[in-house]
N, C-alpha and C. Protein backbone atom coordinates (compact mmCIF):
# COMPACT_ATOMS: atom_id res chain seq x y z
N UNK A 1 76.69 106.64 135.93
CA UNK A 1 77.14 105.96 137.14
C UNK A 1 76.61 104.52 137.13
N UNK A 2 77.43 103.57 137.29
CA UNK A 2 77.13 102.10 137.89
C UNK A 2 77.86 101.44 138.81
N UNK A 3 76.60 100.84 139.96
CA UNK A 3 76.86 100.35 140.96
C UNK A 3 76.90 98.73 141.01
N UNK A 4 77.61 97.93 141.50
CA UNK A 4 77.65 97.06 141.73
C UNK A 4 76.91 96.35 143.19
N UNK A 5 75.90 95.81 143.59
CA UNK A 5 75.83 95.08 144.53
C UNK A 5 75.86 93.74 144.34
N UNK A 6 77.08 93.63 145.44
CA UNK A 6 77.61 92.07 145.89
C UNK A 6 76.42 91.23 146.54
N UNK A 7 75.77 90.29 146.57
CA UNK A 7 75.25 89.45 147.53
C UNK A 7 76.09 88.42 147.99
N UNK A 8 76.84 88.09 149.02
CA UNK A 8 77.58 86.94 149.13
C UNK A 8 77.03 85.87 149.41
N UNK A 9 75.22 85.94 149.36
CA UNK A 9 74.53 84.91 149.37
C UNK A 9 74.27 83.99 148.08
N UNK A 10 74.40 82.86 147.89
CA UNK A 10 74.20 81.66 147.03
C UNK A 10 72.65 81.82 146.43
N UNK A 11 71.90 82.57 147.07
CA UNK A 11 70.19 82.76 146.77
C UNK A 11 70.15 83.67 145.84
N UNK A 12 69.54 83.18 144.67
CA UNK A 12 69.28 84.11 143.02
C UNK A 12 67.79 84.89 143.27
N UNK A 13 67.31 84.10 144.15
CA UNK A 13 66.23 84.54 144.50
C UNK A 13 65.86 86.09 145.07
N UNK A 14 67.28 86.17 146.31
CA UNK A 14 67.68 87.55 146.68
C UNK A 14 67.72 88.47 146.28
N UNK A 15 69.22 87.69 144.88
CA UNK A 15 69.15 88.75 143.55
C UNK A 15 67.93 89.28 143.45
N UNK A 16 67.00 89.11 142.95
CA UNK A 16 65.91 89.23 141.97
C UNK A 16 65.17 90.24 142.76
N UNK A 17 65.02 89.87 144.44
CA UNK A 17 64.04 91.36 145.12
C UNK A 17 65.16 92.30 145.34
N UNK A 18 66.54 92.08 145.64
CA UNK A 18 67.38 93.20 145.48
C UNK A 18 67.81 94.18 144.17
N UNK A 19 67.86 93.15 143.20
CA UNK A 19 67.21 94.31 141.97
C UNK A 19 66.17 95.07 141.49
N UNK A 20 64.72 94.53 142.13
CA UNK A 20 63.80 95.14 141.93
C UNK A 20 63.74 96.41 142.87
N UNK A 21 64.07 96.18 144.04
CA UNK A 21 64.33 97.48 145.14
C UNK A 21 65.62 98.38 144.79
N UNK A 22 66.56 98.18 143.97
CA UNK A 22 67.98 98.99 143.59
C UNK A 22 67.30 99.86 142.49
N UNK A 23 66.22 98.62 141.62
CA UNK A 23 65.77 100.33 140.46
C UNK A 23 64.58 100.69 140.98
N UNK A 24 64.37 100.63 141.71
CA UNK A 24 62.83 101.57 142.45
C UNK A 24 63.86 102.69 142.71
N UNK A 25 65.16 102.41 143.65
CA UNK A 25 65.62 103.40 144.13
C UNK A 25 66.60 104.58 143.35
N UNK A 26 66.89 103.54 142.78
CA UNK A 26 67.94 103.89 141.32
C UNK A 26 66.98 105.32 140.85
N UNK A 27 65.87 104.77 140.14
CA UNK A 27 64.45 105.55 139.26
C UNK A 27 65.34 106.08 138.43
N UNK A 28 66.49 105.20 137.80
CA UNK A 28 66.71 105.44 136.24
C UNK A 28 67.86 106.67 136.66
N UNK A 29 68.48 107.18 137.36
CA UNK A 29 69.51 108.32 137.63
C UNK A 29 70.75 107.32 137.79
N UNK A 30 70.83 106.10 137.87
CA UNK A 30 72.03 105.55 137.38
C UNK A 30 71.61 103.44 137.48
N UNK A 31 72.23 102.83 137.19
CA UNK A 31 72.56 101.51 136.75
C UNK A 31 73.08 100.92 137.80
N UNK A 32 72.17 99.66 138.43
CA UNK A 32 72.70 98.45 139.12
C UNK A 32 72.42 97.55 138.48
N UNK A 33 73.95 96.63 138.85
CA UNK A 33 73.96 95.38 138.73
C UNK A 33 73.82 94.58 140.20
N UNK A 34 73.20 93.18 140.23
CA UNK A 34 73.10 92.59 141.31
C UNK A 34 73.88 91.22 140.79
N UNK A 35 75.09 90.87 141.61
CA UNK A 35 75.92 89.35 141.47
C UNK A 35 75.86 88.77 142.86
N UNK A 36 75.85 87.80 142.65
CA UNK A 36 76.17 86.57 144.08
C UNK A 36 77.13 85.92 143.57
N UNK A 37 77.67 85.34 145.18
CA UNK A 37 78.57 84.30 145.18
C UNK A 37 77.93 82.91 145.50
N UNK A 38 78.53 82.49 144.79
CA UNK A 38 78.44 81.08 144.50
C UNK A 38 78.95 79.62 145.30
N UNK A 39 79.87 80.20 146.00
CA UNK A 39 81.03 79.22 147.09
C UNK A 39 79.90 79.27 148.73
N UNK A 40 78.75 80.18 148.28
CA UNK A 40 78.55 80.11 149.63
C UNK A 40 76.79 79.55 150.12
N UNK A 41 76.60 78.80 151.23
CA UNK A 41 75.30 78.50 151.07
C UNK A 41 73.83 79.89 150.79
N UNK A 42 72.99 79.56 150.68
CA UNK A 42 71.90 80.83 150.52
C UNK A 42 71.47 81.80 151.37
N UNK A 43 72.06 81.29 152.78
CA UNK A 43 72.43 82.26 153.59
C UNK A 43 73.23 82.14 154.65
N UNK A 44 73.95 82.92 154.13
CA UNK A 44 75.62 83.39 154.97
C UNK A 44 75.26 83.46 156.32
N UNK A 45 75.66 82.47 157.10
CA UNK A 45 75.64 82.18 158.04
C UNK A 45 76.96 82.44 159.58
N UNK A 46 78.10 83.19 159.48
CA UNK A 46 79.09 83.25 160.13
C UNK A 46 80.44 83.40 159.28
N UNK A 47 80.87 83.16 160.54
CA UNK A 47 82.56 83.50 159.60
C UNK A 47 83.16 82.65 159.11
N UNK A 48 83.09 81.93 159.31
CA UNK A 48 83.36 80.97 158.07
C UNK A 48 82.76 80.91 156.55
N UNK A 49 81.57 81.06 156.54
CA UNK A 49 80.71 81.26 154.89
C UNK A 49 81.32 82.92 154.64
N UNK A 50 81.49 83.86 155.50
CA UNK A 50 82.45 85.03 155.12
C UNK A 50 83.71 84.56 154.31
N UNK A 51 84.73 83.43 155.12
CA UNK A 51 85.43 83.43 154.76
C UNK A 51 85.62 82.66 153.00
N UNK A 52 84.71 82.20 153.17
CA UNK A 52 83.96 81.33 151.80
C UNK A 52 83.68 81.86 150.65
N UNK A 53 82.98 83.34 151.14
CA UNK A 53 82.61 84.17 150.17
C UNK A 53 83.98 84.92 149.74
N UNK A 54 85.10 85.44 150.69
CA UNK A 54 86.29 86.31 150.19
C UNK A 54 86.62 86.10 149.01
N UNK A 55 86.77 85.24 148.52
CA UNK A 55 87.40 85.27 147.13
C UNK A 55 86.92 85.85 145.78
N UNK A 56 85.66 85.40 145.43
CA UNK A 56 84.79 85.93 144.78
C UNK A 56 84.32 87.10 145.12
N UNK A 57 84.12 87.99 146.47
CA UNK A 57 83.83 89.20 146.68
C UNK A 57 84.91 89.82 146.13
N UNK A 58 85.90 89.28 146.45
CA UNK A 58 87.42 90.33 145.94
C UNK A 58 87.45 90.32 144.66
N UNK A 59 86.84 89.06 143.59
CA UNK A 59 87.04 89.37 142.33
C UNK A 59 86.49 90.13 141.66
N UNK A 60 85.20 90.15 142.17
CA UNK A 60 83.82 90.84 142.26
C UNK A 60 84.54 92.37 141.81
N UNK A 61 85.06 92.93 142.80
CA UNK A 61 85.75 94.59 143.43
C UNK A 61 87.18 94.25 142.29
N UNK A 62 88.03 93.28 141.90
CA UNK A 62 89.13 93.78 141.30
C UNK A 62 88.64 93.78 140.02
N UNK A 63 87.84 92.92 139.20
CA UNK A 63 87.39 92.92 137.54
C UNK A 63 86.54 94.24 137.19
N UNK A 64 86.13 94.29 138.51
CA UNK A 64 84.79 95.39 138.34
C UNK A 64 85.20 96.80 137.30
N UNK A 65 85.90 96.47 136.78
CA UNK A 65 86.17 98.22 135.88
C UNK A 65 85.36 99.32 135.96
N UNK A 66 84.06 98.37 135.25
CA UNK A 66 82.94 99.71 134.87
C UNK A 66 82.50 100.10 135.74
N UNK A 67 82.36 99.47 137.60
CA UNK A 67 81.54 100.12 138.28
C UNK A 67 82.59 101.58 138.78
N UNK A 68 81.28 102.14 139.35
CA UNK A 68 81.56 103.26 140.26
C UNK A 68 81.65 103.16 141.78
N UNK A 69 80.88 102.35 142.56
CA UNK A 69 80.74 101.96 143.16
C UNK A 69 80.30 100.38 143.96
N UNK A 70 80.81 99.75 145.01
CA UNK A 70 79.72 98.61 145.30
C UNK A 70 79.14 98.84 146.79
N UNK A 71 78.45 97.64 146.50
CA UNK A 71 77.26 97.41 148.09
C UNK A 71 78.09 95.70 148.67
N UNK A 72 78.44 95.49 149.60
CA UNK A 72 78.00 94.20 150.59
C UNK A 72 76.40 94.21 150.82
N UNK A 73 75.45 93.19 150.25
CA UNK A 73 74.43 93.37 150.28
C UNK A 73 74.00 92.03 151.20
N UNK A 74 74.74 91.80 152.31
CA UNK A 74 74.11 90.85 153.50
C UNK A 74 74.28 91.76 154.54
N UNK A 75 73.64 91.60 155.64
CA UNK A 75 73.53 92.41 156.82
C UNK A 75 74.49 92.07 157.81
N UNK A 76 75.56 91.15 157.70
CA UNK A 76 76.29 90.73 158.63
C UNK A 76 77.98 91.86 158.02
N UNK A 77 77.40 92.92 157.32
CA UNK A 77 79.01 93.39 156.44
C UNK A 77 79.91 92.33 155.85
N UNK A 78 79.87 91.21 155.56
CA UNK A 78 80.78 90.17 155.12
C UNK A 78 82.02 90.50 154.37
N UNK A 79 83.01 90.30 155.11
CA UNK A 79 84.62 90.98 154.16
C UNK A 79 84.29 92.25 153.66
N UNK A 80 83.86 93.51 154.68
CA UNK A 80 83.68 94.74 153.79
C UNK A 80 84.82 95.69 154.02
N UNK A 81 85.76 95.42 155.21
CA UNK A 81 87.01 96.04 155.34
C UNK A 81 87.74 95.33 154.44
N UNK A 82 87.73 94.08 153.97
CA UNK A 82 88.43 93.62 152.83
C UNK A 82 88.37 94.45 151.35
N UNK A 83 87.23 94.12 151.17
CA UNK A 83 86.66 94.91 149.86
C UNK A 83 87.43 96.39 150.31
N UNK A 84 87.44 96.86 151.32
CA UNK A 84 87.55 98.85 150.93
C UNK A 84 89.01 98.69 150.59
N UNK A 85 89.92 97.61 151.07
CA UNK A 85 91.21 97.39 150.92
C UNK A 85 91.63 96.85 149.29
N UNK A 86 90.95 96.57 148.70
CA UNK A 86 91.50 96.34 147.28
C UNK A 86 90.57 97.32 145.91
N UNK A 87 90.34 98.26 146.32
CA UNK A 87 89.47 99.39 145.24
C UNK A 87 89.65 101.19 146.28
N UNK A 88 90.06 101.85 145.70
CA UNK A 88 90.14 102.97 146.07
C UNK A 88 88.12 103.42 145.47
N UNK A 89 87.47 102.78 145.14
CA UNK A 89 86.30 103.04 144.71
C UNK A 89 85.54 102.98 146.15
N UNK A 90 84.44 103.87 146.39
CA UNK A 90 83.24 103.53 147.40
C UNK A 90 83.07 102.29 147.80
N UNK A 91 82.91 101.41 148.99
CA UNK A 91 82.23 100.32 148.82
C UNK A 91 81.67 100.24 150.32
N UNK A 92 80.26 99.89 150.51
CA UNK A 92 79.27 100.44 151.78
C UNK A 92 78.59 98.95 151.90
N UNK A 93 78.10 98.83 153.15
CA UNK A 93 77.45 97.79 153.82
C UNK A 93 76.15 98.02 154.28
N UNK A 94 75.14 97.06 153.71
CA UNK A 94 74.34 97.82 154.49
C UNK A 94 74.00 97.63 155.50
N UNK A 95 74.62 96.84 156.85
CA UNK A 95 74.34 97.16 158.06
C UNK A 95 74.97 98.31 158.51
N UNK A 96 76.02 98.84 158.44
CA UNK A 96 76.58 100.00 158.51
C UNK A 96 75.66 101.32 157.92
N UNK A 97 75.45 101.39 156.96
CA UNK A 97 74.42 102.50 156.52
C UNK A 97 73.17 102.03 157.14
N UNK A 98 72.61 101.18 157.58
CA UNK A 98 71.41 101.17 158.02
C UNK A 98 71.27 101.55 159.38
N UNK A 99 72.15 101.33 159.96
CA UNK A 99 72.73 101.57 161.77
C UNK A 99 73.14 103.07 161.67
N UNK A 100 73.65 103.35 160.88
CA UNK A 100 74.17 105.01 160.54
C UNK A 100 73.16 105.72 160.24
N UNK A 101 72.39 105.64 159.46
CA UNK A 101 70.97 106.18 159.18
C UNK A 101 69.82 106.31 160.36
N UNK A 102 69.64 105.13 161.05
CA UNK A 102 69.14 104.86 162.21
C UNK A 102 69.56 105.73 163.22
N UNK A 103 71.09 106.24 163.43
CA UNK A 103 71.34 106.57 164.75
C UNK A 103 70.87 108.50 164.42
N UNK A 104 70.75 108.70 162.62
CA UNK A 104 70.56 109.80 162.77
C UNK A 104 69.06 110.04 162.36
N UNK A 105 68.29 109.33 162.28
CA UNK A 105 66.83 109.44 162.96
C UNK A 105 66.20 109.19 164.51
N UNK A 106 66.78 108.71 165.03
CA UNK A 106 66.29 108.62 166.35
C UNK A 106 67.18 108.02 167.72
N UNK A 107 66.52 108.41 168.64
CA UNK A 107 67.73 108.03 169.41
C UNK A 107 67.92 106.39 169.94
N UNK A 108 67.13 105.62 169.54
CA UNK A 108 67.05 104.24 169.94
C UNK A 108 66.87 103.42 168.45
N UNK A 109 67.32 102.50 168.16
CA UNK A 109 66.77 101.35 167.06
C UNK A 109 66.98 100.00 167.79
N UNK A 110 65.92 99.00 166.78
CA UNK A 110 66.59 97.97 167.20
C UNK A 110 66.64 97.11 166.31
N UNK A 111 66.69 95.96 165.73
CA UNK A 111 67.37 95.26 164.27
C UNK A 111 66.00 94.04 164.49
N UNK A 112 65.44 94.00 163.48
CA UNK A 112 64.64 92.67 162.70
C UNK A 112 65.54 91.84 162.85
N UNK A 113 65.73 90.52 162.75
CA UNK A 113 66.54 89.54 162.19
C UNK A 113 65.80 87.82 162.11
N UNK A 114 66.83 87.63 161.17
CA UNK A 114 66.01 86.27 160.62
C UNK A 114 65.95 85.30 161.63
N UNK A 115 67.29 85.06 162.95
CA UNK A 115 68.48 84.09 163.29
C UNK A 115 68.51 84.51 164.65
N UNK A 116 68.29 84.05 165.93
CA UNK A 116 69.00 84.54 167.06
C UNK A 116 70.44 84.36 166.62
N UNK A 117 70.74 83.42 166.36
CA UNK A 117 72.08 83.04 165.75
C UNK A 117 73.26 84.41 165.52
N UNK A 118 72.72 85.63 165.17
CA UNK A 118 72.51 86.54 164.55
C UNK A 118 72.81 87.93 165.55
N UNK A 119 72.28 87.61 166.50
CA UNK A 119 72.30 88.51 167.92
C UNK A 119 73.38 89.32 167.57
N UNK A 120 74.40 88.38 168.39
CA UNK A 120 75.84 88.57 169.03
C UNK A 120 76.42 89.65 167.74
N UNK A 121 75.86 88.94 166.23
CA UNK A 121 76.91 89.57 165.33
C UNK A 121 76.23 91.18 165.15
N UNK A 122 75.15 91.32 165.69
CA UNK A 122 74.78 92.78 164.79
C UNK A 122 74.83 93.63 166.16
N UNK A 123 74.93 92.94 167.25
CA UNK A 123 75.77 93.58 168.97
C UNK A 123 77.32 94.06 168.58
N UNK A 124 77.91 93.26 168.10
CA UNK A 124 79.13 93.78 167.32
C UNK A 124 79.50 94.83 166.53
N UNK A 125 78.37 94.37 165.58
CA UNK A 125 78.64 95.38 164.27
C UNK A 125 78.41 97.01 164.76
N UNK A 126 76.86 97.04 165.80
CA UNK A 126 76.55 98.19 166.61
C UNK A 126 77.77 99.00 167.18
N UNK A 127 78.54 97.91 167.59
CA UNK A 127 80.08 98.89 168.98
C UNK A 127 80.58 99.20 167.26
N UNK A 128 80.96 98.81 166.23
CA UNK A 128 82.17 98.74 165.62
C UNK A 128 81.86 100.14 164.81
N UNK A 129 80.46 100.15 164.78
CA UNK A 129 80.23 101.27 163.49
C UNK A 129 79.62 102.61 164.73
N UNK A 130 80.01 102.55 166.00
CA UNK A 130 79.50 103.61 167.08
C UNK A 130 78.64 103.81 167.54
N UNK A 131 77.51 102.99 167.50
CA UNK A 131 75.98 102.98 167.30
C UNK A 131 75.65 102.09 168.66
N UNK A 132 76.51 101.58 169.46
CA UNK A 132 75.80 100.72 170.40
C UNK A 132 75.44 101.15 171.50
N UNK A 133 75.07 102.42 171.93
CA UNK A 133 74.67 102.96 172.86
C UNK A 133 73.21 103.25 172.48
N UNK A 134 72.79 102.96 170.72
CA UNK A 134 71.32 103.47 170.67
C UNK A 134 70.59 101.98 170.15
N UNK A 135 72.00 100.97 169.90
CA UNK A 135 70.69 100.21 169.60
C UNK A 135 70.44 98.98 171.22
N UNK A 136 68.70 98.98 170.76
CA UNK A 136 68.36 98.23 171.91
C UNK A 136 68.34 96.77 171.69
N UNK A 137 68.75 96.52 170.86
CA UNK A 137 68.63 94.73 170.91
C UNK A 137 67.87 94.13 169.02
N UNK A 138 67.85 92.61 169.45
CA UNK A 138 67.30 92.33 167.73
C UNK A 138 66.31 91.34 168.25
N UNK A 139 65.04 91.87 167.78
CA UNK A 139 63.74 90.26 167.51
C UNK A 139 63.82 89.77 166.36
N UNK A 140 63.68 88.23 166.57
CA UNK A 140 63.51 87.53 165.41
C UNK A 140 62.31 87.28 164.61
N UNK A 141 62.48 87.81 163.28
CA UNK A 141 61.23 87.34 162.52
C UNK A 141 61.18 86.02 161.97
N UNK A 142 60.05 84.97 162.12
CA UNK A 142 60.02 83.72 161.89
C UNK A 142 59.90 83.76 160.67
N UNK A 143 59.94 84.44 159.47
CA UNK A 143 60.11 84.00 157.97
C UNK A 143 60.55 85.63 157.32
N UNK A 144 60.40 85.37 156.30
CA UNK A 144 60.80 86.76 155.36
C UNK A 144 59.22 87.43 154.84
N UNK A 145 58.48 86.52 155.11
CA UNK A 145 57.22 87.31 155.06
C UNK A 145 56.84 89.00 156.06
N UNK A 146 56.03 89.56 155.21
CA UNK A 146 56.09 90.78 155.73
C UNK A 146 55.47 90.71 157.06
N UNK A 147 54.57 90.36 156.80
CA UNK A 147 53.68 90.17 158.16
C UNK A 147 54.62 89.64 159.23
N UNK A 148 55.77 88.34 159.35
CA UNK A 148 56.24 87.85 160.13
C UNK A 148 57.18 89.10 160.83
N UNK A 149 57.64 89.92 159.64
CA UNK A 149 58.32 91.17 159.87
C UNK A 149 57.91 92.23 160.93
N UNK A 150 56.98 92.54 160.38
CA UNK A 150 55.67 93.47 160.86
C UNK A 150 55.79 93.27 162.49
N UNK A 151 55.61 91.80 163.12
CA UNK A 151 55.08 90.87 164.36
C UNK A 151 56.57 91.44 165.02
N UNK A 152 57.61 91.32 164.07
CA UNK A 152 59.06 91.54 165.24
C UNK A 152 59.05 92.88 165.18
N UNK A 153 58.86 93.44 164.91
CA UNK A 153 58.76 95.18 164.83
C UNK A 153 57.92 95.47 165.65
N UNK A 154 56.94 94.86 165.68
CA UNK A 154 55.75 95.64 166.87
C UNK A 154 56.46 95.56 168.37
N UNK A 155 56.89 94.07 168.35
CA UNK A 155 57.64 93.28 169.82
C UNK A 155 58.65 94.91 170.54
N UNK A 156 59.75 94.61 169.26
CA UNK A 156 60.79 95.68 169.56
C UNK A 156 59.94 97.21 169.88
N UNK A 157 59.25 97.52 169.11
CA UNK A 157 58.69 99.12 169.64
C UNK A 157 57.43 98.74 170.97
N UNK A 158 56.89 97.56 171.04
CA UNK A 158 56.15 97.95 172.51
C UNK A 158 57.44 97.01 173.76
N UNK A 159 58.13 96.75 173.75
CA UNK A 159 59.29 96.16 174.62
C UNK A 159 60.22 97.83 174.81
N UNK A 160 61.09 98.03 173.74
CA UNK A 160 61.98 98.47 174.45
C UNK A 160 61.55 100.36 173.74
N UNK A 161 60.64 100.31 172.78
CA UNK A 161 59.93 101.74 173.01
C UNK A 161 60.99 102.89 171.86
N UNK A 162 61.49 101.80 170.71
CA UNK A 162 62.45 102.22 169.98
C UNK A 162 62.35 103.45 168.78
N UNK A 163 63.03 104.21 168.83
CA UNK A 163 62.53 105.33 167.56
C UNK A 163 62.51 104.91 166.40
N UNK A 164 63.40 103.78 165.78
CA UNK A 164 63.39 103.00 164.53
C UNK A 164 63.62 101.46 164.61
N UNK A 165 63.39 100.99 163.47
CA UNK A 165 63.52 99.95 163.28
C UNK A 165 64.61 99.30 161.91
N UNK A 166 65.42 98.61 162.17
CA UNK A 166 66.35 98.10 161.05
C UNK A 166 66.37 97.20 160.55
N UNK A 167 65.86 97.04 159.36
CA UNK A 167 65.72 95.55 158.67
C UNK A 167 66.82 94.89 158.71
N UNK A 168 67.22 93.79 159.61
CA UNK A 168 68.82 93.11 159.33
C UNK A 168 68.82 92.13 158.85
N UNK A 169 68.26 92.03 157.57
CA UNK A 169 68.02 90.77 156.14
C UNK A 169 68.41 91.48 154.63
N UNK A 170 69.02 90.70 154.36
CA UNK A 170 68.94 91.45 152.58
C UNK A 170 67.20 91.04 152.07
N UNK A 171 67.27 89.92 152.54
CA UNK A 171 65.75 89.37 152.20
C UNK A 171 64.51 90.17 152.46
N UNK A 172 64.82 91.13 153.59
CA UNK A 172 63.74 91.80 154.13
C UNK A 172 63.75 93.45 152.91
N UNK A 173 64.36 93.46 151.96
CA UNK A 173 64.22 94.69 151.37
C UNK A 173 62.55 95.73 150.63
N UNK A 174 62.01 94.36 150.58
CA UNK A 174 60.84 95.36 150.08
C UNK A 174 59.98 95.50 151.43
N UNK A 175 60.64 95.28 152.33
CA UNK A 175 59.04 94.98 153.48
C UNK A 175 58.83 96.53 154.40
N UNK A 176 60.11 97.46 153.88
CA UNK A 176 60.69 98.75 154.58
C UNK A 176 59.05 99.78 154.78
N UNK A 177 58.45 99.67 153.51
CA UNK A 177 57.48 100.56 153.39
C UNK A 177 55.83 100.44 153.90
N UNK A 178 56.01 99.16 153.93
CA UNK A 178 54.43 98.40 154.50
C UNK A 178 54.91 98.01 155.82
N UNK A 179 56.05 97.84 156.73
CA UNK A 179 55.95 97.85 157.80
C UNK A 179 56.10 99.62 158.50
N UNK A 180 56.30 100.33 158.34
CA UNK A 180 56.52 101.36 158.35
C UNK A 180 55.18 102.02 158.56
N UNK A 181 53.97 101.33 157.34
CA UNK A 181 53.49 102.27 157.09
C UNK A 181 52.13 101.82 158.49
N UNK A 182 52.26 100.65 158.88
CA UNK A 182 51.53 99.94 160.02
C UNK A 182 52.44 100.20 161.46
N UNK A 183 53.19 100.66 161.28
CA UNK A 183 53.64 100.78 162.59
C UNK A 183 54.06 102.36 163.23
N UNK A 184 53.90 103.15 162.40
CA UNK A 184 54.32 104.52 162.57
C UNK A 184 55.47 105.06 162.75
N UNK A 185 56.32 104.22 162.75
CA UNK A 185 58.14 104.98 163.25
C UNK A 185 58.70 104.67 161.81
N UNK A 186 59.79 105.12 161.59
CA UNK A 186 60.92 105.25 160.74
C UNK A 186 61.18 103.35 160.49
N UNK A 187 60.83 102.73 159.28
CA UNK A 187 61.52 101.38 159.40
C UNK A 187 62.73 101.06 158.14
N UNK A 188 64.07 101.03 158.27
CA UNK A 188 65.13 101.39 157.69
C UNK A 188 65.63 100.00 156.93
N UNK A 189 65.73 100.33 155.72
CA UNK A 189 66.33 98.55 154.88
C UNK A 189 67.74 99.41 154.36
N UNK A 190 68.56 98.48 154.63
CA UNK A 190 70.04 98.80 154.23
C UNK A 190 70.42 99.17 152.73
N UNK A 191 69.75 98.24 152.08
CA UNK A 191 70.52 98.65 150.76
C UNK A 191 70.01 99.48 150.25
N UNK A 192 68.29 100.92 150.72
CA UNK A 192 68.16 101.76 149.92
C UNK A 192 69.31 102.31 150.90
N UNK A 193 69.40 102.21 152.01
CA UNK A 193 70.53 103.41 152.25
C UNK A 193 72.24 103.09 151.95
N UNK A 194 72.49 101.84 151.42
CA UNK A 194 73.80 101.78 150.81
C UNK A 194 73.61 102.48 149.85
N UNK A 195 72.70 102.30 148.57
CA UNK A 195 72.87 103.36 147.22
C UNK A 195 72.71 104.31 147.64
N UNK A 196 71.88 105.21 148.46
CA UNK A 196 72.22 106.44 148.65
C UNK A 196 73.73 106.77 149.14
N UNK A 197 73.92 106.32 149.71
CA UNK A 197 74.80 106.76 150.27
C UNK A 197 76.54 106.60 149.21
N UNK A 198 76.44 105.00 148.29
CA UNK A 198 77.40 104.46 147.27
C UNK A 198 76.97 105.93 146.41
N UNK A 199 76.05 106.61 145.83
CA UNK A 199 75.86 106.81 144.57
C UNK A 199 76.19 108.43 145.20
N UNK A 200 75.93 108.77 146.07
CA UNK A 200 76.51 109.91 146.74
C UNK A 200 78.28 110.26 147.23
N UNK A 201 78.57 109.25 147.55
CA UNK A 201 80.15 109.16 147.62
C UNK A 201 80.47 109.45 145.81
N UNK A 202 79.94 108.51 145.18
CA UNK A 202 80.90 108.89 143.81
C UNK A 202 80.20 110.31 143.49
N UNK A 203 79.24 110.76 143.60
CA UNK A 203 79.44 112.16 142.95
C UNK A 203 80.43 113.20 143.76
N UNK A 204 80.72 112.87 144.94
CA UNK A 204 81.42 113.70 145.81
C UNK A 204 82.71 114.05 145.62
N UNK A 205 83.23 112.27 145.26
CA UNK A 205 84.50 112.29 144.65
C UNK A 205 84.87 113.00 143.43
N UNK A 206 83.68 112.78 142.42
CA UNK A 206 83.59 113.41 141.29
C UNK A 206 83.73 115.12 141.11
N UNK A 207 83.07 115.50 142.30
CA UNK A 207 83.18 117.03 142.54
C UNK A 207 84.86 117.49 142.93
N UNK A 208 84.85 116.39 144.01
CA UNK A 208 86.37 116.95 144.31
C UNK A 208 87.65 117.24 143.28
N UNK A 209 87.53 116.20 142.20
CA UNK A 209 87.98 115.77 141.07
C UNK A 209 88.19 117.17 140.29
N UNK A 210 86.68 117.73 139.80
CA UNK A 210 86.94 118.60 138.83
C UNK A 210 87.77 119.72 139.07
């Protein structure tokens, strides 16, 4: 099996902790690749840098032969109803799996984020993927540092008293386990739960198949 995760972020940098967190999770039972787009600044900022990224995400999903699956690996889903529209293959978001995961650990979450900027869109994404009745809102973390992480996580669980917490950064991927492990609740990063969830769809399909 090989997965493809998209970053539609311009940051190589991303790449680099999103590959290191895909084979932690991977642990060698199948193959990621991590690509970015290039048309778009280092972080995708609205719909417009969405619309910036479409092209290259779509080429991304039509050349892709060898994969089995892909990831949208920004937290805003960027063109991911696009993407499911040109590949009969898996292709998962991880704000969607992270909000989906979330709603089935606890009955409240509420979203990290880099951006107030940011609010409105993951208030959205909450109604769109069914989830907005559990999540309580998003604090902003002032950097991608863990600790800065850590500080918006505490806010959200002594404010609104939340059962989880959702990393809503691709940037925030390794910080899942050391904030977690200081704060005591469930703290959820999207893209281990896109590969679970990408690398689980293709065996499913695969079953149905035989």
């Amino acid at each position: 099996m090989k997965i493809l995760v998209i970053n539609p972020n311009s940051d190589e940098h991303t790449d680099q902790i999103m590959k290191r967190k895909a084979e932690e999770i991977a642990a060698g039972a199948y193959e990621v690749d991590v690509k970015h787009v290039t048309a778009t600044p280092k972080l995708v900022g609205g719909a417009y840098d969405d619309f910036l990224a479409a092209p290259e995400m779509v080429e991304f999903v039509q050349n892709g032969e060898e994969y089995d699956a892909f990831i949208t690996a920004c937290h805003g889903d960027p063109n991911l109803d696009l993407l499911k529209k040109v590949t009969k293959k898996p292709v998962v978001g991880i704000a969607q799996a992270s909000m989906k995961v979330a709603s089935m650990m606890g009955n409240t979450f509420a979203v990290v984020s880099p951006s107030l900027n940011s609010y409105s869109g993951k208030a959205a994404l909450a109604r769109k993927y069914h989830c907005n009745e559990l999540f309580a809102g998003c604090k902003i973390a002032k950097s991608n540092e863990t600790e800065d992480i850590l500080e918006a996580a505490r806010e959200a669980k002594r404010d609104w008293n939340v059962d989880c917490i959702v990393l809503g950064c691709a940037n925030y991927v390794l910080a899942d386990k050391p904030v977690e492990k200081e704060l005591g609740i469930p703290v959820i990063d999207g893209l281990a739960c896109a590969l679970f969830m990408a690398a689980g769809l293709v065996k499913y399909k695969a079953y149905k198949e035989q």
